[in-house]
PDB file of N, CA and C in Angstrom:
ATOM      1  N   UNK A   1     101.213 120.924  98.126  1.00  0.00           N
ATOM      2  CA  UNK A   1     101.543 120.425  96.831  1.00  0.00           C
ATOM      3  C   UNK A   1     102.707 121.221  96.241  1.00  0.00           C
ATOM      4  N   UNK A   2     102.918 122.833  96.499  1.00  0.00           N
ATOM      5  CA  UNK A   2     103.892 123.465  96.050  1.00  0.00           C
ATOM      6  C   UNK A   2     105.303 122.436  96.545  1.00  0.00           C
ATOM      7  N   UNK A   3     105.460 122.125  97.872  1.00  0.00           N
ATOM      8  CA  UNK A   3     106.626 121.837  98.049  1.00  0.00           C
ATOM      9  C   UNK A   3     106.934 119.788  97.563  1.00  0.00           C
ATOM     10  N   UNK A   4     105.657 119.488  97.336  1.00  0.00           N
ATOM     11  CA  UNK A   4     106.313 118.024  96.650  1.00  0.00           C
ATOM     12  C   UNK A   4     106.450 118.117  95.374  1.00  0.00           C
ATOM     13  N   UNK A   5     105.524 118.650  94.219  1.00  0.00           N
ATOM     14  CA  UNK A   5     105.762 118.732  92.800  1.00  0.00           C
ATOM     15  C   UNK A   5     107.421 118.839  92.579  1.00  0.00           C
ATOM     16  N   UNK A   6     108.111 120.048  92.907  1.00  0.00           N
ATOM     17  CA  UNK A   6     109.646 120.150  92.395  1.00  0.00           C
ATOM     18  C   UNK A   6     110.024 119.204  92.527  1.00  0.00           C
ATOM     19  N   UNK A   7     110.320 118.641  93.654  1.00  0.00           N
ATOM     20  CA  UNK A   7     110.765 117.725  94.481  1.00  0.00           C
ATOM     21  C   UNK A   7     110.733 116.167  93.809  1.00  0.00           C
ATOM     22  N   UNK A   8     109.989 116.162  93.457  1.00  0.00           N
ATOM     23  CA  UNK A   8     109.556 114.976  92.774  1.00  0.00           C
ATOM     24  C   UNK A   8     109.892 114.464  91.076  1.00  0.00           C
ATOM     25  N   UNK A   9     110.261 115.833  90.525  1.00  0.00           N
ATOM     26  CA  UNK A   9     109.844 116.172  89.366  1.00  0.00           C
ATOM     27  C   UNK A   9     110.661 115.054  88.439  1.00  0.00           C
ATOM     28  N   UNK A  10     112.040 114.890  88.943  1.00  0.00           N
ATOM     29  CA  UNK A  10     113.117 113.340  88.711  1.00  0.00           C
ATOM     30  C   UNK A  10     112.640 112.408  88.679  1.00  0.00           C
ATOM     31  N   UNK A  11     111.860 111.703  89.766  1.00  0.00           N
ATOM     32  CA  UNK A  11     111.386 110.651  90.370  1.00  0.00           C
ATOM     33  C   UNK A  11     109.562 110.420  89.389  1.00  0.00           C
ATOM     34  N   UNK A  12     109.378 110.769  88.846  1.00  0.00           N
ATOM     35  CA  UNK A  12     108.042 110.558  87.825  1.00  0.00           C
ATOM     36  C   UNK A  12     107.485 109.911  86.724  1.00  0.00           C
ATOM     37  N   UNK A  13     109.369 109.286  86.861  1.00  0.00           N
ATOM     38  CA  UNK A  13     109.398 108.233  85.471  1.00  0.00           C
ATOM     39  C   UNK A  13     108.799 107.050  86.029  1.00  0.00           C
ATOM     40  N   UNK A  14     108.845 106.972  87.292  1.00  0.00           N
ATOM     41  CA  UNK A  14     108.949 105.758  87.913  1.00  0.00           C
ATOM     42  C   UNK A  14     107.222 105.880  89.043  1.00  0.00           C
ATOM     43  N   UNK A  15     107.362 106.102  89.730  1.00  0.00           N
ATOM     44  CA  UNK A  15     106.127 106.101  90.693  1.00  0.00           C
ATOM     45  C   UNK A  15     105.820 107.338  91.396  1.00  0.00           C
ATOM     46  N   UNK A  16     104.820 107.655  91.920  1.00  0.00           N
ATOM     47  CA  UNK A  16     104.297 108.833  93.364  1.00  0.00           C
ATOM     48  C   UNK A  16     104.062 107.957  94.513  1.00  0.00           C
ATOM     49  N   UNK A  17     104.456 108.274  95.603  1.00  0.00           N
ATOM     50  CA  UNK A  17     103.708 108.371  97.004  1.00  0.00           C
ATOM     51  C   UNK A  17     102.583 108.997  96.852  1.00  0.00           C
ATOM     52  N   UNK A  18     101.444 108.973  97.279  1.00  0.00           N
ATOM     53  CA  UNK A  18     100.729 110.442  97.927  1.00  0.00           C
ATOM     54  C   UNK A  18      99.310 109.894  98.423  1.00  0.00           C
ATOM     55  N   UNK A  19      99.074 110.927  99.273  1.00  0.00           N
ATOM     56  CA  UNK A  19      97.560 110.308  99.506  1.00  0.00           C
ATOM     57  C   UNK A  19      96.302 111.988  98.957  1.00  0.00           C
ATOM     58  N   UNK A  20      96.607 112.290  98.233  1.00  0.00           N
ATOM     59  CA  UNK A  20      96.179 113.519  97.263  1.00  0.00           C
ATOM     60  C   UNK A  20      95.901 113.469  96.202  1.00  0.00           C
ATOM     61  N   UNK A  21      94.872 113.194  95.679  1.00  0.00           N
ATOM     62  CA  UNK A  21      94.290 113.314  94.536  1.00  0.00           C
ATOM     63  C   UNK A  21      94.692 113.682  93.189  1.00  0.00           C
ATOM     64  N   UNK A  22      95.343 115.342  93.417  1.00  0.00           N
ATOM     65  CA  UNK A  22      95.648 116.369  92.707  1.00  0.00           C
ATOM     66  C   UNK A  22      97.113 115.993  92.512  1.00  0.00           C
ATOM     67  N   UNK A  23      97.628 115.473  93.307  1.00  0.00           N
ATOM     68  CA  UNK A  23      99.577 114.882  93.652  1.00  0.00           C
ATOM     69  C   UNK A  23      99.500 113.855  92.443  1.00  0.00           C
ATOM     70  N   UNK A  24      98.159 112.979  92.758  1.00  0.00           N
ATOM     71  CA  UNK A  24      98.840 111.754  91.701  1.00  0.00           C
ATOM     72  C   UNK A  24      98.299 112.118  90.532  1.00  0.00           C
ATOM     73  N   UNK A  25      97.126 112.827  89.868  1.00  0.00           N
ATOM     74  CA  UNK A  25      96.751 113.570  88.633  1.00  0.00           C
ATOM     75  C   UNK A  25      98.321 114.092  87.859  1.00  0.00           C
ATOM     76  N   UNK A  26      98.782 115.181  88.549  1.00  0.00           N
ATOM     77  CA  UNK A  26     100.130 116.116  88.673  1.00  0.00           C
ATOM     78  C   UNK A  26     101.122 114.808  88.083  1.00  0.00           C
ATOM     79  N   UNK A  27     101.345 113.744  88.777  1.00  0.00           N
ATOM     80  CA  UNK A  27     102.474 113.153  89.045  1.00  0.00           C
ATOM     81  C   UNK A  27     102.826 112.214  87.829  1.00  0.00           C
ATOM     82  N   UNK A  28     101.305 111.795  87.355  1.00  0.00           N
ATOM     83  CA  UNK A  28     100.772 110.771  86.054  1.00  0.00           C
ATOM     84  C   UNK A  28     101.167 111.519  85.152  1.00  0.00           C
ATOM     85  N   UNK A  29     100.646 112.972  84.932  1.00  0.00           N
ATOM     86  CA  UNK A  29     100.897 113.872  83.958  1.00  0.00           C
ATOM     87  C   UNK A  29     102.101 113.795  83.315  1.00  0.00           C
ATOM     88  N   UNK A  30     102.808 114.279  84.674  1.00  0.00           N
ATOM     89  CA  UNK A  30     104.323 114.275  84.398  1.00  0.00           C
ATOM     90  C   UNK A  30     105.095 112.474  83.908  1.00  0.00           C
ATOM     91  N   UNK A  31     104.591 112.064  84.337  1.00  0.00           N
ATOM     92  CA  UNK A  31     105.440 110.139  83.476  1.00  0.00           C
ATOM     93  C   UNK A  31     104.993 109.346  84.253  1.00  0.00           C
ATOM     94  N   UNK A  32     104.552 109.201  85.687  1.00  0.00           N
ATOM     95  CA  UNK A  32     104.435 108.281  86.578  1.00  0.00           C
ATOM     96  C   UNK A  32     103.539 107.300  86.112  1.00  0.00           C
ATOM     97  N   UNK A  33     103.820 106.204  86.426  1.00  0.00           N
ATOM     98  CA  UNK A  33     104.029 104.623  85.909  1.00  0.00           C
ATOM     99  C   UNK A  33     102.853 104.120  87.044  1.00  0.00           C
ATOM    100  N   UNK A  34     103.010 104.667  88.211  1.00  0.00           N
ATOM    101  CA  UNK A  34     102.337 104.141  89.264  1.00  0.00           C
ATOM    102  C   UNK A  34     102.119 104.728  90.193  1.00  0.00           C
ATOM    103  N   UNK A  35     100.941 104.685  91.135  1.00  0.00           N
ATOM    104  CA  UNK A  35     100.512 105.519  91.969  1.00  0.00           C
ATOM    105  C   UNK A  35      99.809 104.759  93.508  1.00  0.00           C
ATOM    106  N   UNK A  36     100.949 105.109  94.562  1.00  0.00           N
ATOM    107  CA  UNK A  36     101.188 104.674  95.257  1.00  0.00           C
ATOM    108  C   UNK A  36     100.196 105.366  96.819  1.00  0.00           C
ATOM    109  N   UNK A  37      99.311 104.954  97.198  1.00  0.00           N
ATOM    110  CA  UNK A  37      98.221 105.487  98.036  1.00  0.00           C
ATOM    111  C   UNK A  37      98.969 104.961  99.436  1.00  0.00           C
ATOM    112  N   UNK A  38      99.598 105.771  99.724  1.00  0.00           N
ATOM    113  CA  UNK A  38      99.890 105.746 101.111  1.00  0.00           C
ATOM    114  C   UNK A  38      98.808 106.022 101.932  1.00  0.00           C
ATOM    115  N   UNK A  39      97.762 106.488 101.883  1.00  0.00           N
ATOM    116  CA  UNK A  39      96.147 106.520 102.789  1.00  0.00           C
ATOM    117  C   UNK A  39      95.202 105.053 102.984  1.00  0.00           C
ATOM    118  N   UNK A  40      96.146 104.188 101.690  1.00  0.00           N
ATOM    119  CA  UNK A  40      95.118 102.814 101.729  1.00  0.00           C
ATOM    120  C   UNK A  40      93.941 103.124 101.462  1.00  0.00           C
ATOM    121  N   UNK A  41      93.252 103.951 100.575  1.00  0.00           N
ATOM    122  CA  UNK A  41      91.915 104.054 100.569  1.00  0.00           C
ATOM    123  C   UNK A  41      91.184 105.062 101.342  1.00  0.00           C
ATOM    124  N   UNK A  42      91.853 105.569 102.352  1.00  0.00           N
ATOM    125  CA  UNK A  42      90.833 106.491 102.992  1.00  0.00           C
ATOM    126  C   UNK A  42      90.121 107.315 102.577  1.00  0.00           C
ATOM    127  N   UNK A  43      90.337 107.955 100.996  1.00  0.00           N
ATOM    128  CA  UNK A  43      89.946 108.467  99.899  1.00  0.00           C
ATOM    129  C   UNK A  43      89.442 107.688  99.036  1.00  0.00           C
ATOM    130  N   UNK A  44      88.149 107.311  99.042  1.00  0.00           N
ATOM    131  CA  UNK A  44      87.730 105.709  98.124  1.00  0.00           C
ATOM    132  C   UNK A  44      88.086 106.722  96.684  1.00  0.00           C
ATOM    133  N   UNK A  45      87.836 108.203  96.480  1.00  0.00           N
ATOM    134  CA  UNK A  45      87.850 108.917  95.321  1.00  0.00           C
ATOM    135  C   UNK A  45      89.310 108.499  94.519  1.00  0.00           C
ATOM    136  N   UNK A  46      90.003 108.049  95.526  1.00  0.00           N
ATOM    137  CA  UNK A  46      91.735 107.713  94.784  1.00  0.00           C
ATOM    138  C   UNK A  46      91.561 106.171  93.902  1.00  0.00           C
ATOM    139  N   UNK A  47      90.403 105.373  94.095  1.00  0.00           N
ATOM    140  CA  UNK A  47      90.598 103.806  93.794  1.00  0.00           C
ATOM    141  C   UNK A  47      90.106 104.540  91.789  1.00  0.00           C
ATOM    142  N   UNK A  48      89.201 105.580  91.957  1.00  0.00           N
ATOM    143  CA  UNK A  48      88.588 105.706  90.856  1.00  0.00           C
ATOM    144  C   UNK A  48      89.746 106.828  90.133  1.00  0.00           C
ATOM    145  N   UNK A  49      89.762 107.579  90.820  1.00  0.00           N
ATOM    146  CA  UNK A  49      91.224 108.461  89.923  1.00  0.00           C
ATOM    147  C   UNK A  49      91.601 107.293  89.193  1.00  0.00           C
ATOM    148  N   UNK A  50      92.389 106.466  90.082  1.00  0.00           N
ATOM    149  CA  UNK A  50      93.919 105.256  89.367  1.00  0.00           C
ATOM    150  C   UNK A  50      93.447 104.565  88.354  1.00  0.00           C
ATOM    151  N   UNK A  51      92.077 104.264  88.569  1.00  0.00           N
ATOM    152  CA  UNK A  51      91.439 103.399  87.632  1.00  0.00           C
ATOM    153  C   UNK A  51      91.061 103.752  86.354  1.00  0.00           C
ATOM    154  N   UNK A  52      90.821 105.460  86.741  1.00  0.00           N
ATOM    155  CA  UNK A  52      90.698 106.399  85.177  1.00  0.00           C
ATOM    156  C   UNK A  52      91.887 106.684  84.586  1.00  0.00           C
ATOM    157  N   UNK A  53      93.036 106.569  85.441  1.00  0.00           N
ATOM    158  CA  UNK A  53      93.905 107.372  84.796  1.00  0.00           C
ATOM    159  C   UNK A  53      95.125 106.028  84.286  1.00  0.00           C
ATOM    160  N   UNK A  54      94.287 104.914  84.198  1.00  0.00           N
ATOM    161  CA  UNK A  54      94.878 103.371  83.865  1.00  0.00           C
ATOM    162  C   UNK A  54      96.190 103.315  84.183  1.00  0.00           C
ATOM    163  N   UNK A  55      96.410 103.664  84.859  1.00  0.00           N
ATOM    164  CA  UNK A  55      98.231 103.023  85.922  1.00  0.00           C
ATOM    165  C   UNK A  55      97.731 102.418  86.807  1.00  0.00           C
ATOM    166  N   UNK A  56      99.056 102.083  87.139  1.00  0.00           N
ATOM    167  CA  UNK A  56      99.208 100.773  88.466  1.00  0.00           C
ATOM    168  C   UNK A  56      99.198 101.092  89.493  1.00  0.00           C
ATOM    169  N   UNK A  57      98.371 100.729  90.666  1.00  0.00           N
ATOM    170  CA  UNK A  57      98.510 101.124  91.903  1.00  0.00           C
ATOM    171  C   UNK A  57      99.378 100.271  92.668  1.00  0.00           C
ATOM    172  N   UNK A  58      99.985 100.333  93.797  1.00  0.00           N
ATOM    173  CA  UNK A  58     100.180  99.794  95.011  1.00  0.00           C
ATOM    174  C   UNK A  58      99.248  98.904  95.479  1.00  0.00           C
ATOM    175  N   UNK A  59      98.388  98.918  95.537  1.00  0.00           N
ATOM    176  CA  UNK A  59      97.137  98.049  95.846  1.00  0.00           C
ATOM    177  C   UNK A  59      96.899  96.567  95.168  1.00  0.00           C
ATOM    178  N   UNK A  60      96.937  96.789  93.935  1.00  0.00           N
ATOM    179  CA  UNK A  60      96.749  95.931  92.562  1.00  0.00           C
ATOM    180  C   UNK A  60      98.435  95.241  92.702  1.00  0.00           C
ATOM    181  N   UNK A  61      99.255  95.509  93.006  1.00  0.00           N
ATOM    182  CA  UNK A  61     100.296  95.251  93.152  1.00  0.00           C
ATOM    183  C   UNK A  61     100.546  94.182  93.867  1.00  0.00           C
ATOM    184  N   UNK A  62     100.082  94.896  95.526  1.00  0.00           N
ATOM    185  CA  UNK A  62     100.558  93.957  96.335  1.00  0.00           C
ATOM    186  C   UNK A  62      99.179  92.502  96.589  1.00  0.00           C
ATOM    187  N   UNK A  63      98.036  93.056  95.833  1.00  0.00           N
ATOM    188  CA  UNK A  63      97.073  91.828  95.603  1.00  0.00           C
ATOM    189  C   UNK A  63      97.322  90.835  94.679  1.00  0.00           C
ATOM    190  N   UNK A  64      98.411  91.273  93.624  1.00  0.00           N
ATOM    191  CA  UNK A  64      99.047  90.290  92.751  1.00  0.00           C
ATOM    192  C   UNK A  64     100.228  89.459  93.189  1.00  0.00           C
ATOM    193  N   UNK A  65     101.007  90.117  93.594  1.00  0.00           N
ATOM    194  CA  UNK A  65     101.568  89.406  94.464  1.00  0.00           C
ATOM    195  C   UNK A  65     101.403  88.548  95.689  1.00  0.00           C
ATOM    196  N   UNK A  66     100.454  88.674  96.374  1.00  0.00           N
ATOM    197  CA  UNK A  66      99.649  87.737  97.364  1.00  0.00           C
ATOM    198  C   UNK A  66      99.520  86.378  96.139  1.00  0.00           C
ATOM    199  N   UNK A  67      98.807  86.646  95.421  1.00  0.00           N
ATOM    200  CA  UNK A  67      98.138  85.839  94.764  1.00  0.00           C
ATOM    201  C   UNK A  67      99.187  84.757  94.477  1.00  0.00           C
ATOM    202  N   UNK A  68      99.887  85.148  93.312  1.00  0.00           N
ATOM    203  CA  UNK A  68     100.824  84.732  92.910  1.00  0.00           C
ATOM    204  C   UNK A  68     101.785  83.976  94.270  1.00  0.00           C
ATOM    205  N   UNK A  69     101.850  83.916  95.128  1.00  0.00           N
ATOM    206  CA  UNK A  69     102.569  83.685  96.018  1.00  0.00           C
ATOM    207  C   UNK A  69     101.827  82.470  96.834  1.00  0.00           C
ATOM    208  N   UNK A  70     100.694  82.446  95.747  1.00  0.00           N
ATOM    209  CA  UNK A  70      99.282  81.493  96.870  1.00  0.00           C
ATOM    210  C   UNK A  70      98.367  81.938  98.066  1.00  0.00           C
ATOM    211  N   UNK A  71      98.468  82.987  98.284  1.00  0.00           N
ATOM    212  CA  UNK A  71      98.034  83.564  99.282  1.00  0.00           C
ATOM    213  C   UNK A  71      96.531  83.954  98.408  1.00  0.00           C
ATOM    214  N   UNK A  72      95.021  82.870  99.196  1.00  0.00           N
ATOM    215  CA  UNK A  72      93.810  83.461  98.381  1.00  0.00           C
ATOM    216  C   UNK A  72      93.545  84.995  99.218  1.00  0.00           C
ATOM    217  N   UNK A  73      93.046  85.515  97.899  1.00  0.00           N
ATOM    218  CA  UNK A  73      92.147  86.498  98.374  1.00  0.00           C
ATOM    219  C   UNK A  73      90.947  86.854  97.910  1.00  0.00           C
TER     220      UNK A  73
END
């Protein structure tokens, strides 16, 4: 986590990558809009973070877009 926080610190207005818990807590803090689970879930603990911390996931995203596109799910 030391070496993505700096790194990132620009990029927070807008979204996180991460599959870390503590990354997307950190990342929300800082401005992030959206939180992007590159693990897909392998951490079911990440569906409930995003959901507490009321931003947008990647997930919710690309299920809206299915939708919208006609694609049932």
């Amino acid at each position: 986590m030391k070496r993505v926080l700096p790194i990132n610190n620009i990029l927070w207005d807008c979204s996180q990558k991460t599959s870390i818990i503590e990354v997307a807590l950190e990342a929300v803090g800082k401005g992030a809009h959206i939180v992007k689970d590159v693990s897909f879930g392998l951490d079911s603990n990440m569906f409930k973070v995003v959901a507490d911390l009321k931003v947008a996931s990647e997930l919710y995203l690309r299920l809206r877009n299915a939708e919208v596109s006609g694609i049932p799910t």
